[in-house]
N, C-alpha and C. Protein backbone atom coordinates (compact mmCIF):
# COMPACT_ATOMS: atom_id res chain seq x y z
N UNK A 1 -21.93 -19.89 -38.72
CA UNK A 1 -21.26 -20.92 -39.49
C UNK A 1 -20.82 -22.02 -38.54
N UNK A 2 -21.05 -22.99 -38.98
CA UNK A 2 -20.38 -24.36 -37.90
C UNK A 2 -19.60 -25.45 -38.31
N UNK A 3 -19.10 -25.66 -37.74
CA UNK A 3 -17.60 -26.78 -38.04
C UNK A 3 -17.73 -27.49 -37.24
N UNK A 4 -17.85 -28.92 -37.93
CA UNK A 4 -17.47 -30.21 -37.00
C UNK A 4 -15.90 -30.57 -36.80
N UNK A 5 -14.99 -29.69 -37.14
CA UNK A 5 -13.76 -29.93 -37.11
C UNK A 5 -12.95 -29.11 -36.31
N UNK A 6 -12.95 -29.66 -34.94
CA UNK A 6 -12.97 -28.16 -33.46
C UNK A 6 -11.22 -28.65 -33.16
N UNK A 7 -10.70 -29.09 -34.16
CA UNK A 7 -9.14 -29.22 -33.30
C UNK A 7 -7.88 -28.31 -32.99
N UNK A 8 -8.80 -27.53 -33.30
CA UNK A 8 -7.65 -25.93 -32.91
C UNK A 8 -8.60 -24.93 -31.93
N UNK A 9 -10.04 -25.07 -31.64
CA UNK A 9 -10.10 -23.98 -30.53
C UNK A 9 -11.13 -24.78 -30.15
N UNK A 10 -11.81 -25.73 -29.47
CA UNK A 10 -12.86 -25.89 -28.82
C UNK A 10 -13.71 -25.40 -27.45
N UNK A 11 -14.45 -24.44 -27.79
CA UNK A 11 -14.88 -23.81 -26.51
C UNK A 11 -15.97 -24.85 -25.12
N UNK A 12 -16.38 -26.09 -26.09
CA UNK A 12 -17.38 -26.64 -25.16
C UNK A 12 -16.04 -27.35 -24.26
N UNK A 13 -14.78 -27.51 -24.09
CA UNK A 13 -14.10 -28.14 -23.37
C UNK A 13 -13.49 -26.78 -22.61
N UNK A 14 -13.46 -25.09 -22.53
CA UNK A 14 -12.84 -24.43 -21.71
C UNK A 14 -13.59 -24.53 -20.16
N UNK A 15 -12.51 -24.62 -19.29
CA UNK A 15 -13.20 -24.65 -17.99
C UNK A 15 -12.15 -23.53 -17.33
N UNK A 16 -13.04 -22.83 -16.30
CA UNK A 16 -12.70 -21.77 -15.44
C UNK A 16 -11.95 -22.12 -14.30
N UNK A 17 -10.45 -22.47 -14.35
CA UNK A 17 -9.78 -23.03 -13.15
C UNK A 17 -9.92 -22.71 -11.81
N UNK A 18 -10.07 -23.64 -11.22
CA UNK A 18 -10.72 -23.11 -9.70
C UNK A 18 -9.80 -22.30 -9.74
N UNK A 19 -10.77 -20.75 -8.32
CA UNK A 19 -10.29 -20.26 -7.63
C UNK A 19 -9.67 -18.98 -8.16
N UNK A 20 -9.65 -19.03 -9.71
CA UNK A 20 -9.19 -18.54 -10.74
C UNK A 20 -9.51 -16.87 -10.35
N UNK A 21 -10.68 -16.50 -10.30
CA UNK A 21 -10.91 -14.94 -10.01
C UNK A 21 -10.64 -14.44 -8.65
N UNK A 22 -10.25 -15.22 -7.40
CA UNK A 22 -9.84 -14.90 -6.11
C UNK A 22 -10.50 -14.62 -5.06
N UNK A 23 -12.28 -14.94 -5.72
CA UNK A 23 -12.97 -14.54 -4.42
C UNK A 23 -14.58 -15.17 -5.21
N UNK A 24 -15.82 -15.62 -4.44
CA UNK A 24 -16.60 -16.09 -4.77
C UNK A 24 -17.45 -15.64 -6.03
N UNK A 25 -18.34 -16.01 -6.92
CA UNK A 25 -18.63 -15.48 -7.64
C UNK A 25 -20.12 -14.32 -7.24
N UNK A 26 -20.31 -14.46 -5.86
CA UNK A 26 -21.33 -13.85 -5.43
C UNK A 26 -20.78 -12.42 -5.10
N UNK A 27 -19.14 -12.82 -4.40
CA UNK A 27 -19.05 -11.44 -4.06
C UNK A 27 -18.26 -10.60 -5.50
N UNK A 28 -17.89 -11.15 -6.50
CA UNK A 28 -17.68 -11.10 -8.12
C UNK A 28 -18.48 -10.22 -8.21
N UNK A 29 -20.15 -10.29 -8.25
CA UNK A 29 -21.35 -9.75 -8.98
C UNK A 29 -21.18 -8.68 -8.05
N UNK A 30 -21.50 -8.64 -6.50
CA UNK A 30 -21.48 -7.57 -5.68
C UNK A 30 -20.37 -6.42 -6.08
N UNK A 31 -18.96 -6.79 -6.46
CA UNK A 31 -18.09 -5.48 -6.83
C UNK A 31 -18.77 -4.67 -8.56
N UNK A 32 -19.49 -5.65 -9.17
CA UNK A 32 -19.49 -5.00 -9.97
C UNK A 32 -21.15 -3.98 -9.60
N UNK A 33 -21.66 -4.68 -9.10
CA UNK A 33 -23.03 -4.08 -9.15
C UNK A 33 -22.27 -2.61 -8.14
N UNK A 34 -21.54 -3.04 -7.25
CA UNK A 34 -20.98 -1.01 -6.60
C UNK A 34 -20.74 -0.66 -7.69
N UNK A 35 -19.45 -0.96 -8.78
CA UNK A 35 -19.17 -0.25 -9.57
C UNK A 35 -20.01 0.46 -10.19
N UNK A 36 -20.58 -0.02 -11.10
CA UNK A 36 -21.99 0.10 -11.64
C UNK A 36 -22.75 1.01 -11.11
N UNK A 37 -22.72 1.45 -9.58
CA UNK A 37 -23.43 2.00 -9.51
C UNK A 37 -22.72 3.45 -8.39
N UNK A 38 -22.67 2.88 -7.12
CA UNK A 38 -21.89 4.04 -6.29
C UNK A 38 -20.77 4.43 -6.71
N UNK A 39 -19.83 3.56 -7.68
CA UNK A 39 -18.23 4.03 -7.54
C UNK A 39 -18.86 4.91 -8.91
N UNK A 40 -19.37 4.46 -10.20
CA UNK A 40 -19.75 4.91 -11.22
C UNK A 40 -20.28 6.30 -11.11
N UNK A 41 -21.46 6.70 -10.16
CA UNK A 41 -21.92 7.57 -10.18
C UNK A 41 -21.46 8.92 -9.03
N UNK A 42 -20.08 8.35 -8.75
CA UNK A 42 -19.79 9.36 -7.63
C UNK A 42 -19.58 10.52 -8.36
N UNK A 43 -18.91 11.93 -7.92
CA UNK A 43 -18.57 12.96 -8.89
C UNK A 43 -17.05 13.13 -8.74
N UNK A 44 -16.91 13.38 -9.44
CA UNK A 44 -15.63 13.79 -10.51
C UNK A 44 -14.69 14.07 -9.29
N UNK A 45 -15.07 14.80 -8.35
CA UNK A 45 -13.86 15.33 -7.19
C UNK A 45 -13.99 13.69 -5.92
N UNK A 46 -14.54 13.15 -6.01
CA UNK A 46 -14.70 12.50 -4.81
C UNK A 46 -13.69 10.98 -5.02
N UNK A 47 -12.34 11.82 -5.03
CA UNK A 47 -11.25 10.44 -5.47
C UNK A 47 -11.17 9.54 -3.93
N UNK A 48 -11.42 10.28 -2.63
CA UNK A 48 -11.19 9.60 -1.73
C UNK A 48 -12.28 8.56 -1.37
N UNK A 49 -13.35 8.95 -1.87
CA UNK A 49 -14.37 7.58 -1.87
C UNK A 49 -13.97 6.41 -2.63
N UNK A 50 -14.22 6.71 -4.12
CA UNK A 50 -13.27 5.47 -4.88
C UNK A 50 -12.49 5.07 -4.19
N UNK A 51 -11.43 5.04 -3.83
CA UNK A 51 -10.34 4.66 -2.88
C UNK A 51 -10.83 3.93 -2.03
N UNK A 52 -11.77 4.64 -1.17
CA UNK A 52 -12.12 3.48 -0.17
C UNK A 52 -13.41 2.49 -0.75
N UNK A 53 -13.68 2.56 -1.46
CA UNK A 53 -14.31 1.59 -1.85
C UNK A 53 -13.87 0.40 -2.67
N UNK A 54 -12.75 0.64 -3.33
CA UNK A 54 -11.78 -0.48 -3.58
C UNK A 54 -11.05 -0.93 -2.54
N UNK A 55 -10.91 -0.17 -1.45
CA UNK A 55 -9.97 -0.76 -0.78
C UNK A 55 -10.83 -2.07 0.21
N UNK A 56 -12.11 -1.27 0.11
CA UNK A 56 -13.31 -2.24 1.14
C UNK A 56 -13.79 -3.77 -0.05
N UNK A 57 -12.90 -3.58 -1.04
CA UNK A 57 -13.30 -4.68 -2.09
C UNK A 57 -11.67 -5.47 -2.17
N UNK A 58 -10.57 -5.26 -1.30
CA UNK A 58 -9.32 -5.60 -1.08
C UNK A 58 -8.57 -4.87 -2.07
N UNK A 59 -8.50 -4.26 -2.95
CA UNK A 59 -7.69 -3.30 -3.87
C UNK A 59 -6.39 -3.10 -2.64
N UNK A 60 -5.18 -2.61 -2.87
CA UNK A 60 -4.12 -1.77 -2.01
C UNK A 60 -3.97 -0.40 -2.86
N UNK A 61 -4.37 0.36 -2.20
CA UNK A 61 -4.63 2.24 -2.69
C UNK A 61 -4.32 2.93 -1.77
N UNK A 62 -3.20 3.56 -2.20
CA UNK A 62 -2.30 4.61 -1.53
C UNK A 62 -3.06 6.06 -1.57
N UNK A 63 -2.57 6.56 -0.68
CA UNK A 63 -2.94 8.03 -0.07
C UNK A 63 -2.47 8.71 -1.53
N UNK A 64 -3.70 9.52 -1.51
CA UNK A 64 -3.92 10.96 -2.50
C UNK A 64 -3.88 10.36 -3.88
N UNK A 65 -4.31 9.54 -4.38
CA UNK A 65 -4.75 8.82 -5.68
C UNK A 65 -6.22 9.76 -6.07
N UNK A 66 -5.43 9.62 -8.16
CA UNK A 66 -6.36 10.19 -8.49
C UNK A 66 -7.18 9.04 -9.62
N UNK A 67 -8.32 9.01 -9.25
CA UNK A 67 -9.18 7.66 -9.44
C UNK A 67 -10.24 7.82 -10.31
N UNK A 68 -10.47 8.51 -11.79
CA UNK A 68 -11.85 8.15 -12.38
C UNK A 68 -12.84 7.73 -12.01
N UNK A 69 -13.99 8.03 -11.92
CA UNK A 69 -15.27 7.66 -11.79
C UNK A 69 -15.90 6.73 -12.79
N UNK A 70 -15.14 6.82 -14.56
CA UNK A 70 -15.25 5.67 -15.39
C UNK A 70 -14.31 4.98 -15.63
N UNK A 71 -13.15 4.58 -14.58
CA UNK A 71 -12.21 3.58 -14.62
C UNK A 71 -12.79 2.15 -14.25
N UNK A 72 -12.47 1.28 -14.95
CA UNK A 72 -13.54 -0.14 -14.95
C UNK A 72 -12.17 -0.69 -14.14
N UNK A 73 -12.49 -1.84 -12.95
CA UNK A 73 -11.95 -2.66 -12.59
C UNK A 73 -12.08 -4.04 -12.35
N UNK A 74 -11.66 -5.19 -13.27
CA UNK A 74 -12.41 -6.43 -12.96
C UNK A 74 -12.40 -7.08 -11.47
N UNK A 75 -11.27 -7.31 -10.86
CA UNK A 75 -10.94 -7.69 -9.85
C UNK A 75 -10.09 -6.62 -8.81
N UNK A 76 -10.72 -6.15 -8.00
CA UNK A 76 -10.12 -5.19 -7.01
C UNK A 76 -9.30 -5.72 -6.26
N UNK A 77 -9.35 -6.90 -5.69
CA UNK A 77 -8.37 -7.36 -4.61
C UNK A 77 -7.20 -8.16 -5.52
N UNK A 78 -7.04 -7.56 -6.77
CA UNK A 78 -5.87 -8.42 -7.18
C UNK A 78 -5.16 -6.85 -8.33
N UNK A 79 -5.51 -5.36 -7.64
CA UNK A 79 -5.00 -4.05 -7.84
C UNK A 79 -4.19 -3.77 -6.56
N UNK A 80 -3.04 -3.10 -7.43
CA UNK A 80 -2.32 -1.92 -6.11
C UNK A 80 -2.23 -0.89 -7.26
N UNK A 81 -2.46 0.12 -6.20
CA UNK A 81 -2.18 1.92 -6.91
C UNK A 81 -1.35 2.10 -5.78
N UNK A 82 -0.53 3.00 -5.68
CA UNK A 82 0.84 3.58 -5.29
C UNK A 82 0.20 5.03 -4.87
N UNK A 83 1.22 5.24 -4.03
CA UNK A 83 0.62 6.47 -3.65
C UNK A 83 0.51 7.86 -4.56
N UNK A 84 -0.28 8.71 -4.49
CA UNK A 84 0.09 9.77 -5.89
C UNK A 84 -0.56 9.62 -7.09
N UNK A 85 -0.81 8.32 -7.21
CA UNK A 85 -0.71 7.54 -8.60
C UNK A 85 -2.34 8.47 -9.37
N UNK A 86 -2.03 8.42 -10.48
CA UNK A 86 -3.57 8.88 -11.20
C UNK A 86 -3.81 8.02 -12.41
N UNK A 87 -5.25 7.57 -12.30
CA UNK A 87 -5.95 6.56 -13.39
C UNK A 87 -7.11 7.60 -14.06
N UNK A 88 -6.72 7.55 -15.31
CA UNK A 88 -7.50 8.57 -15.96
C UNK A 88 -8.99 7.87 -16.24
N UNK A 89 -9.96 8.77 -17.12
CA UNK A 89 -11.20 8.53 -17.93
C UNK A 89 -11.17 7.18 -18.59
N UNK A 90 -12.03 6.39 -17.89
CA UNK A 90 -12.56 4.95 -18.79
C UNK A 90 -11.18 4.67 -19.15
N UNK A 91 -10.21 4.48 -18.67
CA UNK A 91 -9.02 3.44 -18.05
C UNK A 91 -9.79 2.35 -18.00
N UNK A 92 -9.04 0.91 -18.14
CA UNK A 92 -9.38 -0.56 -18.08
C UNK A 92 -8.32 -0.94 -17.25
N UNK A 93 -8.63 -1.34 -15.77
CA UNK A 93 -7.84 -2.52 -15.30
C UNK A 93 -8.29 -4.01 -15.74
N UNK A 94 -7.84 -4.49 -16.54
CA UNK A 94 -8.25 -6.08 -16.41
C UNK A 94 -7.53 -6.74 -16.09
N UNK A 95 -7.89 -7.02 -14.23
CA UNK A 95 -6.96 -7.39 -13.61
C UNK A 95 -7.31 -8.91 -13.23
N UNK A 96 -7.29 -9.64 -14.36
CA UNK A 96 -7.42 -11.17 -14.22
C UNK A 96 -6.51 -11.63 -13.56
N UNK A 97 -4.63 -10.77 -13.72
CA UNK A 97 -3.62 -11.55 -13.20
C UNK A 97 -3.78 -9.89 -12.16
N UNK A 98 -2.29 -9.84 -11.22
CA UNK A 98 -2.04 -8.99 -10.71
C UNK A 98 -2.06 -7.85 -10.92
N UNK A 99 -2.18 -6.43 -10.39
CA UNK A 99 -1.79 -5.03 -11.28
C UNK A 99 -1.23 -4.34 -10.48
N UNK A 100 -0.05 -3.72 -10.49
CA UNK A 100 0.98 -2.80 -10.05
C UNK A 100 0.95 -1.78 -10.53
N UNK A 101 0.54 -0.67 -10.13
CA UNK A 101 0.77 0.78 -10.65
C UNK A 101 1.61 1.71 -9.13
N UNK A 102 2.48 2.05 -9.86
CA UNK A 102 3.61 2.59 -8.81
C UNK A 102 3.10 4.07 -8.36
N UNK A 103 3.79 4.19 -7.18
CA UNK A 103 3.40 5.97 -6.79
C UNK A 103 3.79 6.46 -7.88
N UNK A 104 3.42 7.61 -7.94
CA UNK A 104 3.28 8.86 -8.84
C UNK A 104 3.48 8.28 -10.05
N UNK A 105 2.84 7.23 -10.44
CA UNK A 105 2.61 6.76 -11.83
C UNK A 105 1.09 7.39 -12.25
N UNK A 106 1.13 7.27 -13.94
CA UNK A 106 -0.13 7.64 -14.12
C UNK A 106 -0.33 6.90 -15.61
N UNK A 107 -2.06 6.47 -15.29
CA UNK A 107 -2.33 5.56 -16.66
C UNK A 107 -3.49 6.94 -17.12
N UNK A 108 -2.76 6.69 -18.25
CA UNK A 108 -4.08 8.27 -18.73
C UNK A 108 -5.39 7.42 -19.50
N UNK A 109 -6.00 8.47 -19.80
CA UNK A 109 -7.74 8.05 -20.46
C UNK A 109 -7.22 6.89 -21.31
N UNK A 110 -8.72 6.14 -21.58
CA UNK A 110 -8.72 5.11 -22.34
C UNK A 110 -7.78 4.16 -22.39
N UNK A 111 -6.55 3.99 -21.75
CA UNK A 111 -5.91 3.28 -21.78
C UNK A 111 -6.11 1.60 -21.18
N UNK A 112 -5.70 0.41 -21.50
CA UNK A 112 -6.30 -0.75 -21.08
C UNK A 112 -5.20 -1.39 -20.89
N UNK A 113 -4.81 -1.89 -19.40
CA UNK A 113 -4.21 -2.74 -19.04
C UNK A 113 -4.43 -4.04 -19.25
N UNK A 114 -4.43 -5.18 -20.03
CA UNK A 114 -4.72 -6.22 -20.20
C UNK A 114 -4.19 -7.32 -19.24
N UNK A 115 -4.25 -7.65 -18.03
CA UNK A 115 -3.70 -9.07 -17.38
C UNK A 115 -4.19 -10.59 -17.11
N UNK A 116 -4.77 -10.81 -18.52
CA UNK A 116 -5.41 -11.83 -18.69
C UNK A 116 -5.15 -12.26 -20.26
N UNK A 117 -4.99 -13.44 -20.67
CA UNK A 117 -5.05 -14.04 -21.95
C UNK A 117 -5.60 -15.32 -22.02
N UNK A 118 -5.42 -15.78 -23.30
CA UNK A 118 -6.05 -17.32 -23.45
C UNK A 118 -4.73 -18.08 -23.93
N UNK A 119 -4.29 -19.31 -24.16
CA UNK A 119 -3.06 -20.25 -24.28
C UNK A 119 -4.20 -20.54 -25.84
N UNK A 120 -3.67 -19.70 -27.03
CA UNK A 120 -4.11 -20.29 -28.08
C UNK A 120 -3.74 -21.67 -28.43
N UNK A 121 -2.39 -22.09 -27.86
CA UNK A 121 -1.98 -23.43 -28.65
C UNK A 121 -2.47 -24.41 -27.88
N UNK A 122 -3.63 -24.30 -27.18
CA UNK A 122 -4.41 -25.28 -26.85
C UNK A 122 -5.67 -25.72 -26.97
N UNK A 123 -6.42 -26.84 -27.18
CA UNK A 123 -7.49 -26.71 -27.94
C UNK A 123 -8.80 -26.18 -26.98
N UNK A 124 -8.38 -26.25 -25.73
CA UNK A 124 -9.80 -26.25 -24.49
C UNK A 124 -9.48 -24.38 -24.58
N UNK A 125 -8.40 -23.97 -25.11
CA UNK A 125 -8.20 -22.34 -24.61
C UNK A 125 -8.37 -21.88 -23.32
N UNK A 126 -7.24 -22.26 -22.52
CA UNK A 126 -6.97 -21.74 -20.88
C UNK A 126 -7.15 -20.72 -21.01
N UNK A 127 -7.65 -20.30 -19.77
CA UNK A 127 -7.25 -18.37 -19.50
C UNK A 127 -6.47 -18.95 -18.39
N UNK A 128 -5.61 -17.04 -18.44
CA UNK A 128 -4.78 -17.32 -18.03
C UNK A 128 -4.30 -15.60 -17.33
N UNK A 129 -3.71 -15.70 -16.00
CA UNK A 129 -3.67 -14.82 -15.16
C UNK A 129 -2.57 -14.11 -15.63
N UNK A 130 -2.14 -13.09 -16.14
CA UNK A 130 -0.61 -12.79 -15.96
C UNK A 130 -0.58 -11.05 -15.09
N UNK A 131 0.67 -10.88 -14.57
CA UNK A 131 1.08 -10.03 -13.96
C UNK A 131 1.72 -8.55 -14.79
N UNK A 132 0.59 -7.33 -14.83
CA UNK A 132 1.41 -6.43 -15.19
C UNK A 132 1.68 -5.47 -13.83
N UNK A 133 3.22 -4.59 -14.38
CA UNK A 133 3.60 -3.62 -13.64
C UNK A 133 3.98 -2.32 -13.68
N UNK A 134 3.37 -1.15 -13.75
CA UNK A 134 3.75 0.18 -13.89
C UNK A 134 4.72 0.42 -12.89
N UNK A 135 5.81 1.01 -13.53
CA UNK A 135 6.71 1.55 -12.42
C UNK A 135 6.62 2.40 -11.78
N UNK A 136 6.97 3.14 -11.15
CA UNK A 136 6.56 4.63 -10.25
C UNK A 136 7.05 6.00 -10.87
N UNK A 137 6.36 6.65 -11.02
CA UNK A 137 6.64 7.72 -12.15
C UNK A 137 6.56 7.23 -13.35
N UNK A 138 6.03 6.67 -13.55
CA UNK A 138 5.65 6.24 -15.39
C UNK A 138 4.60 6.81 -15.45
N UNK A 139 5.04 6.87 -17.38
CA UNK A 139 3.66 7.67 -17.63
C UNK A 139 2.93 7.05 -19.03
N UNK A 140 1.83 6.20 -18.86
CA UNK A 140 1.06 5.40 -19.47
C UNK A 140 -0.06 6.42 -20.62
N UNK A 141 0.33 7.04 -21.03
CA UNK A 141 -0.38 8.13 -22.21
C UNK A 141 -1.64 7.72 -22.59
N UNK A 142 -2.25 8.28 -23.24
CA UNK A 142 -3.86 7.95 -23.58
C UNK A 142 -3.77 6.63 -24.34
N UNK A 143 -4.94 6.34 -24.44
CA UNK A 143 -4.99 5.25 -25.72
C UNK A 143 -4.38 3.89 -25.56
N UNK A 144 -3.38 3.69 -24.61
CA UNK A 144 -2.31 3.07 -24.64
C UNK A 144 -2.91 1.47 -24.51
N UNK A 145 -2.53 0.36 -24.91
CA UNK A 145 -2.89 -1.05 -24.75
C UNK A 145 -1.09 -1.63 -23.93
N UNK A 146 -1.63 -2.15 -22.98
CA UNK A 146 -0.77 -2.95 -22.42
C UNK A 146 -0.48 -4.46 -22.28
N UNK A 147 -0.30 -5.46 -22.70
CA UNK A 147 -0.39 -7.01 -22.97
C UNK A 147 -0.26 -7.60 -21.81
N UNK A 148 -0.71 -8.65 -21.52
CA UNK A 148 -0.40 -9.24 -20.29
C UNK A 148 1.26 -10.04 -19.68
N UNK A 149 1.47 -10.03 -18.24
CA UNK A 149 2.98 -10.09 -18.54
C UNK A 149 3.90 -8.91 -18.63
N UNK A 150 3.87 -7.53 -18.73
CA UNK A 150 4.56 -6.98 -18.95
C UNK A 150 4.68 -5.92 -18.13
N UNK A 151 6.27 -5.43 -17.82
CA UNK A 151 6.76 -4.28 -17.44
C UNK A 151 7.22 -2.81 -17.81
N UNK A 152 6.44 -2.14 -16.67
CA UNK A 152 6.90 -0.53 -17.59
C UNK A 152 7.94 -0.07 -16.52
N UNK A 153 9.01 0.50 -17.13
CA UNK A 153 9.98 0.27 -16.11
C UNK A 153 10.06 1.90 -15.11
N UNK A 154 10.28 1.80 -14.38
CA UNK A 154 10.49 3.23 -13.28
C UNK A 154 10.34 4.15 -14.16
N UNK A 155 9.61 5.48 -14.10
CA UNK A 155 10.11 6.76 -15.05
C UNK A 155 10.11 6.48 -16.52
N UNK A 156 9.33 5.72 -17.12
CA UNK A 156 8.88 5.42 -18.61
C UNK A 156 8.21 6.24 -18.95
N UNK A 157 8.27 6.50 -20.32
CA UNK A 157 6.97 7.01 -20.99
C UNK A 157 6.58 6.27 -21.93
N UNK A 158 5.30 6.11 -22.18
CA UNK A 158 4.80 5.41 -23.32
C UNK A 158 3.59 5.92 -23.72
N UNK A 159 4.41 6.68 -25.26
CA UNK A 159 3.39 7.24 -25.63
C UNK A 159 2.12 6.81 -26.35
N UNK A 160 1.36 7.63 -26.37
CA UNK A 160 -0.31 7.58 -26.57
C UNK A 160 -0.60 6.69 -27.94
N UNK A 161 -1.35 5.61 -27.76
CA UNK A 161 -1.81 4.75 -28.58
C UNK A 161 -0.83 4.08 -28.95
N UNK A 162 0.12 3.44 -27.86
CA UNK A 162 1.25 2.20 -28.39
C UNK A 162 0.37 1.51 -28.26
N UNK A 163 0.97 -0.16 -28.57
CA UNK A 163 0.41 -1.30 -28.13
C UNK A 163 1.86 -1.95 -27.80
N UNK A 164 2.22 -1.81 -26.39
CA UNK A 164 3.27 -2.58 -25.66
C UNK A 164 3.20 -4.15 -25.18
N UNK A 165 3.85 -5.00 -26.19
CA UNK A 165 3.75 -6.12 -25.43
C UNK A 165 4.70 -6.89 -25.01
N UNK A 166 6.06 -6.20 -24.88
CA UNK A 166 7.22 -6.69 -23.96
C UNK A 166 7.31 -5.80 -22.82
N UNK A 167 8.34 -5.78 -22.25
CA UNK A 167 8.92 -5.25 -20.99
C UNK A 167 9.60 -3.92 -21.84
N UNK A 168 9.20 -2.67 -20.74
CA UNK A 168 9.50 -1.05 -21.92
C UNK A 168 10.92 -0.51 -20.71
N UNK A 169 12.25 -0.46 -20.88
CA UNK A 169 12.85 0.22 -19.92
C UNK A 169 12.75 1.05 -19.44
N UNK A 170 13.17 1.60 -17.78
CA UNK A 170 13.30 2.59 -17.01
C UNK A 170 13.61 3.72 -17.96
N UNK A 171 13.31 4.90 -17.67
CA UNK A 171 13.58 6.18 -17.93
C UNK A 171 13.34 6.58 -19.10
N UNK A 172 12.14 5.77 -19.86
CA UNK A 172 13.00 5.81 -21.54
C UNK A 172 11.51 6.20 -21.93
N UNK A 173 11.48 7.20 -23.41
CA UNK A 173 10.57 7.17 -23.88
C UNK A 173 10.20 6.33 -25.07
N UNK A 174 8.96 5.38 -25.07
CA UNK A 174 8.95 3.88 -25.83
C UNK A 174 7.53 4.49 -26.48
N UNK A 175 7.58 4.58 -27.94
CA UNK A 175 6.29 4.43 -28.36
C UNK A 175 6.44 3.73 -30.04
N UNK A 176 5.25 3.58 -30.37
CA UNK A 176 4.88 2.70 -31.39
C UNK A 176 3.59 1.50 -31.15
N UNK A 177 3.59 0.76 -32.18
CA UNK A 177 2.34 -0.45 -32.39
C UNK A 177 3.48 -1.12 -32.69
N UNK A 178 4.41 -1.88 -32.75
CA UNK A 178 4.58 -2.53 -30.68
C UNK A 178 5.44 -1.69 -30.57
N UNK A 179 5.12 -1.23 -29.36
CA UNK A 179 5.87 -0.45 -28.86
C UNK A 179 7.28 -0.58 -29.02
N UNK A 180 8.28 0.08 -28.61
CA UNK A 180 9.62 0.46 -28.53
C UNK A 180 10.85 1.47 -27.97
N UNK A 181 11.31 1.27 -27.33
CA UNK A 181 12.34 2.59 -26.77
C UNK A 181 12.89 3.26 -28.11
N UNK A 182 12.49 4.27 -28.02
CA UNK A 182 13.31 5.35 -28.49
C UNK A 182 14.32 6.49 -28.00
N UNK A 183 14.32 6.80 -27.09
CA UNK A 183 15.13 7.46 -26.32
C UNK A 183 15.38 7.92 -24.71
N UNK A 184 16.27 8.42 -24.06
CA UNK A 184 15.93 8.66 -22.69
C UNK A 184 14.91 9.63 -22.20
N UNK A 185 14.18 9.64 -21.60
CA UNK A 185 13.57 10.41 -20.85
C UNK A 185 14.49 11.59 -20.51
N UNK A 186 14.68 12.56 -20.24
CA UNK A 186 15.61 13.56 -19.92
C UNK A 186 15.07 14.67 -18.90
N UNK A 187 15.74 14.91 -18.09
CA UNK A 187 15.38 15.75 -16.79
C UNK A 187 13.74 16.14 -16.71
N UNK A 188 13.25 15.00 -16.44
CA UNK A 188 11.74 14.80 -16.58
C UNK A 188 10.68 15.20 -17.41
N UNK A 189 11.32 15.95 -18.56
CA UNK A 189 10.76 16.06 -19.61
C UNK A 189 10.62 15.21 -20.41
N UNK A 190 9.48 14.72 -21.41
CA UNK A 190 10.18 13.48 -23.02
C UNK A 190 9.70 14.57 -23.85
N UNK A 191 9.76 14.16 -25.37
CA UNK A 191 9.30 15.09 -26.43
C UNK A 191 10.11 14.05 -27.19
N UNK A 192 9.12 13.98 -28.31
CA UNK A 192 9.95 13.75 -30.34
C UNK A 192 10.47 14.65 -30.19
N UNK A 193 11.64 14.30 -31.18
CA UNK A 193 11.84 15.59 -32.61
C UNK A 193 11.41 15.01 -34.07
């Protein structure tokens, strides 16, 4: 369908702000073609390769990380994992803006960090970098969608299949579509009732 009337999203005017992805677009294709292929096809136990192979792509990855073999990463040199930290099954970093995942934090399966958006209220539609941060000891549950911009605070839980798109407090267990604190975390256990 086509519209001559483009004054709310025009894509022939979006442009890719310099510098925008942090590293050439040659060496862009090169991280993905490893992915794609050596980081992709390593086996299941070989977390210390992953590791160094993000780290040889500028990632910051702490000692004894546990790293998926189908965890997708757009931009490696704009990831930190923490030491301890574990990224589950086909995890999404989309790390357009920054990504912080704290020691002994953990993002479980399927879950997608989002750090990238578009400025809808403009007609060229910027993208746009934003900064997420897992705290250390958080625990990012399956399923989970994360928005760009946002903080999970020290010792969070957020349970499986929220969609968080503010800042979730320390210690607390936050779940829902949008997410929400519901209660404290308690001597490192969470649970409903």
């Amino acid at each position: 369908m086509r519209s001559n009337n483009l004054d709310v999203q025009d894509l022939a005017r979006f442009r890719l702000p310099p510098g925008f992805r942090g590293r050439p677009g040659w060496y862009v294709q090169l991280w993905w073609l490893v992915q794609a292929t050596l980081f992709r096809w390593s086996p299941q136990f070989a977390y210390g390769f992953r590791a160094m192979l993000l780290r040889a792509f500028g990632a910051q990855v702490g000692q004894h990380t546990v790293i998926r073999p189908t965890v997708t990463v757009t931009y490696p040199w704009k990831v930190t994992i923490g030491e301890r930290a574990w990224v589950g099954d086909d995890a999404i970093l989309y790390s357009l803006g920054p990504i912080v995942i704290g020691d002994h934090a953990v993002v479980s399966q399927r879950s997608h960090l989002c750090a990238g958006d578009h400025d809808h209220e403009q007609v060229d539609f910027p993208i746009r970098g934003r900064p997420i941060a897992i705290g250390s000891q958080a625990w990012v549950a399956a399923d989970v969608f994360i928005a760009p911009g946002v903080t999970i605070g020290e010792g969070a839980v957020i349970g499986a299949r929220s969609s968080v798109f503010g800042d979730m407090p320390p210690r607390m267990l936050c779940v829902g579509s949008p997410c929400r604190p519901v209660k404290p975390r308690v001597g490192g256990r969470a649970t409903l009732k």
